[in-house]
C-alpha atoms as a PDB file:
ATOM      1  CA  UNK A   1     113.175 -69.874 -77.832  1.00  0.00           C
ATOM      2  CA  UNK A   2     116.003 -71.993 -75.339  1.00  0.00           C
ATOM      3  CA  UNK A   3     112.415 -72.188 -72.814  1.00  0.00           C
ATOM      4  CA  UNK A   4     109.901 -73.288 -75.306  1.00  0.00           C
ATOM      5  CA  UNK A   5     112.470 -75.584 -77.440  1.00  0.00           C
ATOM      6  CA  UNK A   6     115.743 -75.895 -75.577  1.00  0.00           C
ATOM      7  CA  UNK A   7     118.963 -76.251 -77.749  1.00  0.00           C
ATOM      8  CA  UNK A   8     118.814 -78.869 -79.853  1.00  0.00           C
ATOM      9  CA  UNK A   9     116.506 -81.111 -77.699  1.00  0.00           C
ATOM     10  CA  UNK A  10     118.507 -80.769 -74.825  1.00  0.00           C
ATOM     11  CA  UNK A  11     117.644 -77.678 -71.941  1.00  0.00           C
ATOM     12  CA  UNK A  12     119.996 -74.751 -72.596  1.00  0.00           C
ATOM     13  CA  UNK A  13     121.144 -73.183 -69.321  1.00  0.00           C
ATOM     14  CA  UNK A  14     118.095 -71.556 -68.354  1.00  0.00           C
ATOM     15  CA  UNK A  15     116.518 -74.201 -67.650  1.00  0.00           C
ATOM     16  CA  UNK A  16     119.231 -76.051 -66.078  1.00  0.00           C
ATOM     17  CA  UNK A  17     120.248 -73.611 -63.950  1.00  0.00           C
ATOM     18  CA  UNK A  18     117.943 -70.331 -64.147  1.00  0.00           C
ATOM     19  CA  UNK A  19     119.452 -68.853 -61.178  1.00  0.00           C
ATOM     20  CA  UNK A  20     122.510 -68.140 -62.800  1.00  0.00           C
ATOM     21  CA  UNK A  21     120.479 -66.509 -65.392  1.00  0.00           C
ATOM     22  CA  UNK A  22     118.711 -64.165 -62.890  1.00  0.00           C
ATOM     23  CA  UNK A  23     121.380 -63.246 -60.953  1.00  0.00           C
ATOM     24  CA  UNK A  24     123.539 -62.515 -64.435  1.00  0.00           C
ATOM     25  CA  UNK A  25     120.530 -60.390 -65.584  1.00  0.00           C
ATOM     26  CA  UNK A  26     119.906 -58.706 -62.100  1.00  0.00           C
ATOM     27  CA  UNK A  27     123.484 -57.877 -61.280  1.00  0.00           C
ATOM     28  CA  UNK A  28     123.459 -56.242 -64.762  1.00  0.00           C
ATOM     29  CA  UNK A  29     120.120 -54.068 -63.778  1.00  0.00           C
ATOM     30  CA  UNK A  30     121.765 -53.469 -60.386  1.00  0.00           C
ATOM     31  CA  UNK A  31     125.381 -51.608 -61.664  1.00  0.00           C
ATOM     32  CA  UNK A  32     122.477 -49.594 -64.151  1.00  0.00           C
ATOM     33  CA  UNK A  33     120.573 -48.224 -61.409  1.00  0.00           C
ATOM     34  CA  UNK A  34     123.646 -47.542 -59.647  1.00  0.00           C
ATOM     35  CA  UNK A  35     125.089 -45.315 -62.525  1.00  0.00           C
ATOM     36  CA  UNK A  36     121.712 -43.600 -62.668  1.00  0.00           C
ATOM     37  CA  UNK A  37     121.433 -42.706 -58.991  1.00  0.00           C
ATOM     38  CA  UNK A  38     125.079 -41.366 -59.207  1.00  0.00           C
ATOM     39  CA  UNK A  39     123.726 -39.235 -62.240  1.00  0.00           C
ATOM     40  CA  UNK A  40     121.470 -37.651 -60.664  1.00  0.00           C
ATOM     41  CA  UNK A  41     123.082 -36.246 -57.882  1.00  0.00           C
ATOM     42  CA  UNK A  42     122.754 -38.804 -54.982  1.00  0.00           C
ATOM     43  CA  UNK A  43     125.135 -38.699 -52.639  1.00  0.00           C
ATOM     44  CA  UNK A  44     127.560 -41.737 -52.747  1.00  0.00           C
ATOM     45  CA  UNK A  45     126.688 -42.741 -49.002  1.00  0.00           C
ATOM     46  CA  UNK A  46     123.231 -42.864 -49.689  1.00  0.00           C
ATOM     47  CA  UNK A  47     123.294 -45.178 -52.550  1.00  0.00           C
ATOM     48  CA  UNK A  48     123.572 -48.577 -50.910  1.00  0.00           C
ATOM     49  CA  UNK A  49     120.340 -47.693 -48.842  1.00  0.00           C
ATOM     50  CA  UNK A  50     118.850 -46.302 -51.810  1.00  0.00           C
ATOM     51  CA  UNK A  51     119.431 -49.426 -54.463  1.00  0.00           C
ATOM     52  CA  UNK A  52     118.567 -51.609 -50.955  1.00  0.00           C
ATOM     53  CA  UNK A  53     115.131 -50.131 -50.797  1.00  0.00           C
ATOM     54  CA  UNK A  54     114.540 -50.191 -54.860  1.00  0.00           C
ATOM     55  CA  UNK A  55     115.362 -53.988 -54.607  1.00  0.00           C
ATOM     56  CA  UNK A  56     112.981 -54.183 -51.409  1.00  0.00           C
ATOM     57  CA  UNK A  57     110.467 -52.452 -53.650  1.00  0.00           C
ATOM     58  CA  UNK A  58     111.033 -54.267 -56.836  1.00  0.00           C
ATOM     59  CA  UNK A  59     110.840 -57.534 -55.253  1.00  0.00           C
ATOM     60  CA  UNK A  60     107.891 -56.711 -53.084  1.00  0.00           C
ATOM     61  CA  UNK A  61     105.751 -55.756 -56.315  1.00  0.00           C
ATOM     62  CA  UNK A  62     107.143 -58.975 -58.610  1.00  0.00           C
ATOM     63  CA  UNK A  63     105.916 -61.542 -55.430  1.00  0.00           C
ATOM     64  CA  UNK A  64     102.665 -59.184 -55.365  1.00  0.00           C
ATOM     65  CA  UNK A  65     102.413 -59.585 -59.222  1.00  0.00           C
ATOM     66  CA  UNK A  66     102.906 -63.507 -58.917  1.00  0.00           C
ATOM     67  CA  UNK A  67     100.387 -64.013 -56.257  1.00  0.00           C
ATOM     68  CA  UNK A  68      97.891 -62.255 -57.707  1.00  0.00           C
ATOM     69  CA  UNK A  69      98.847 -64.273 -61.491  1.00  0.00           C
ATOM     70  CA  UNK A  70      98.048 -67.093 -59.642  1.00  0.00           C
ATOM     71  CA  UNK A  71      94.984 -66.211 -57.640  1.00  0.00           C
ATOM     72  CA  UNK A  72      93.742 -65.508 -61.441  1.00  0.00           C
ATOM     73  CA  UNK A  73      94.788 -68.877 -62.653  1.00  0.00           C
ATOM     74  CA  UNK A  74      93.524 -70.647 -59.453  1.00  0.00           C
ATOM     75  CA  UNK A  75      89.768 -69.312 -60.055  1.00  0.00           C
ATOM     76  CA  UNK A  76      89.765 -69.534 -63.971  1.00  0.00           C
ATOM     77  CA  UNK A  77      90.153 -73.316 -62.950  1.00  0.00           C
ATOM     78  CA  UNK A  78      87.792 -73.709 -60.774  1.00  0.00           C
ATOM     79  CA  UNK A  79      85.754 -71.993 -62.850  1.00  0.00           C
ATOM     80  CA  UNK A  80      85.922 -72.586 -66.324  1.00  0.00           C
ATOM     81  CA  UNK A  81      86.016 -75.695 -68.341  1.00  0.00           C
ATOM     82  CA  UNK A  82      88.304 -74.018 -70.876  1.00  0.00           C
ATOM     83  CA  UNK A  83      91.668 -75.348 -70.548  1.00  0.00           C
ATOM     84  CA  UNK A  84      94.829 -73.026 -70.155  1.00  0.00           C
ATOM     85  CA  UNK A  85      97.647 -75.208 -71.868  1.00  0.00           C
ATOM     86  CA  UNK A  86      98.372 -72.620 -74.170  1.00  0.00           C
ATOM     87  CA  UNK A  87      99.140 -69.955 -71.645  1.00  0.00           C
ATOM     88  CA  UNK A  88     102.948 -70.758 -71.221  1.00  0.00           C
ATOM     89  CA  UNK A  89     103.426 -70.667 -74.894  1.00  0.00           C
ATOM     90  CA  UNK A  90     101.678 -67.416 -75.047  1.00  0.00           C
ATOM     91  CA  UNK A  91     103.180 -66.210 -71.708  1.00  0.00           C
ATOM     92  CA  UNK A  92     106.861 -66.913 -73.223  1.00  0.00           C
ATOM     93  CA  UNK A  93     105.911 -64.910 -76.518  1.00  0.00           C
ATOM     94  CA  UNK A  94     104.895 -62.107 -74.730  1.00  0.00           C
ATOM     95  CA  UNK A  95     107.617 -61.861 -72.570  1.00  0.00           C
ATOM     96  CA  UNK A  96     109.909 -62.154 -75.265  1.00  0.00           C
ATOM     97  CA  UNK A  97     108.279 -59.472 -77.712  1.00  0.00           C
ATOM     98  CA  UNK A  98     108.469 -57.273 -75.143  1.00  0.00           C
ATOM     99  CA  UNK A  99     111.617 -57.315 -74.010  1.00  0.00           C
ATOM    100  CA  UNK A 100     112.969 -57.489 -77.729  1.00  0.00           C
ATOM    101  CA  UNK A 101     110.846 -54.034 -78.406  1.00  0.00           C
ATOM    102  CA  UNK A 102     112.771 -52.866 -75.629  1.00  0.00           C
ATOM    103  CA  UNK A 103     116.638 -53.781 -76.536  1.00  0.00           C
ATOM    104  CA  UNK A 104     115.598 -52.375 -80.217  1.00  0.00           C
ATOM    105  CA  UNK A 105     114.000 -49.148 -78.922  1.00  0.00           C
ATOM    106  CA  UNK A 106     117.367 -47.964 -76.199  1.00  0.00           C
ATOM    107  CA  UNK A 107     119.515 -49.356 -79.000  1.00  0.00           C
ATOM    108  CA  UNK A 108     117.875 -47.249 -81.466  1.00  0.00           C
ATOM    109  CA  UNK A 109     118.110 -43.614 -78.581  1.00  0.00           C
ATOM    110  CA  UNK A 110     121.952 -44.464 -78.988  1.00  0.00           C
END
């Protein structure tokens, strides 16, 4: 809702500073993976290399995911007469169902 209407006309802090949001969200997802390679059985030296190369990985696929997002947006344009200003709209919706069926589904396997 804070991207599509801010707070009270004013942006909330993802928009003013969304890097704080990422990094909050990603440091949270990194100490998770951690704990789950130590669960199964990983040896504690090779965990650095082996969160290192899941971020590599990760990262990789999201700028692969993004390109490819836009090389989809880029020929709609030049190719249809349709406009796409609902997209974001739709785009933040989708976003946010899905990560709110996720938060309800592991809060429900507790």
């Amino acid at each position: 809702m804070e991207i599509l209407h801010g707070l009270d006309g004013r942006p909330g802090l993802t928009a003013r500073a969304p890097w704080i949001v990422a990094f909050s969200f990603g440091l949270l997802h990194g100490f998770g993976f951690a704990g789950a390679l130590a669960e199964v059985g990983l040896p504690q030296a090779d965990i650095p290399l082996a969160l290192l190369m899941f971020n590599v990985g990760v990262e990789a696929g999201q700028l692969l995911f993004i390109a490819t997002i836009l090389m989809v947006i880029q020929l709609w344009k030049r190719t249809s007469s349709l406009e796409l200003a609902w997209l974001p709209r739709i785009t933040v919706y989708a976003i946010g169902s899905t990560a709110s069926f996720w938060v309800i589904e592991r809060t429900m396997s507790f």
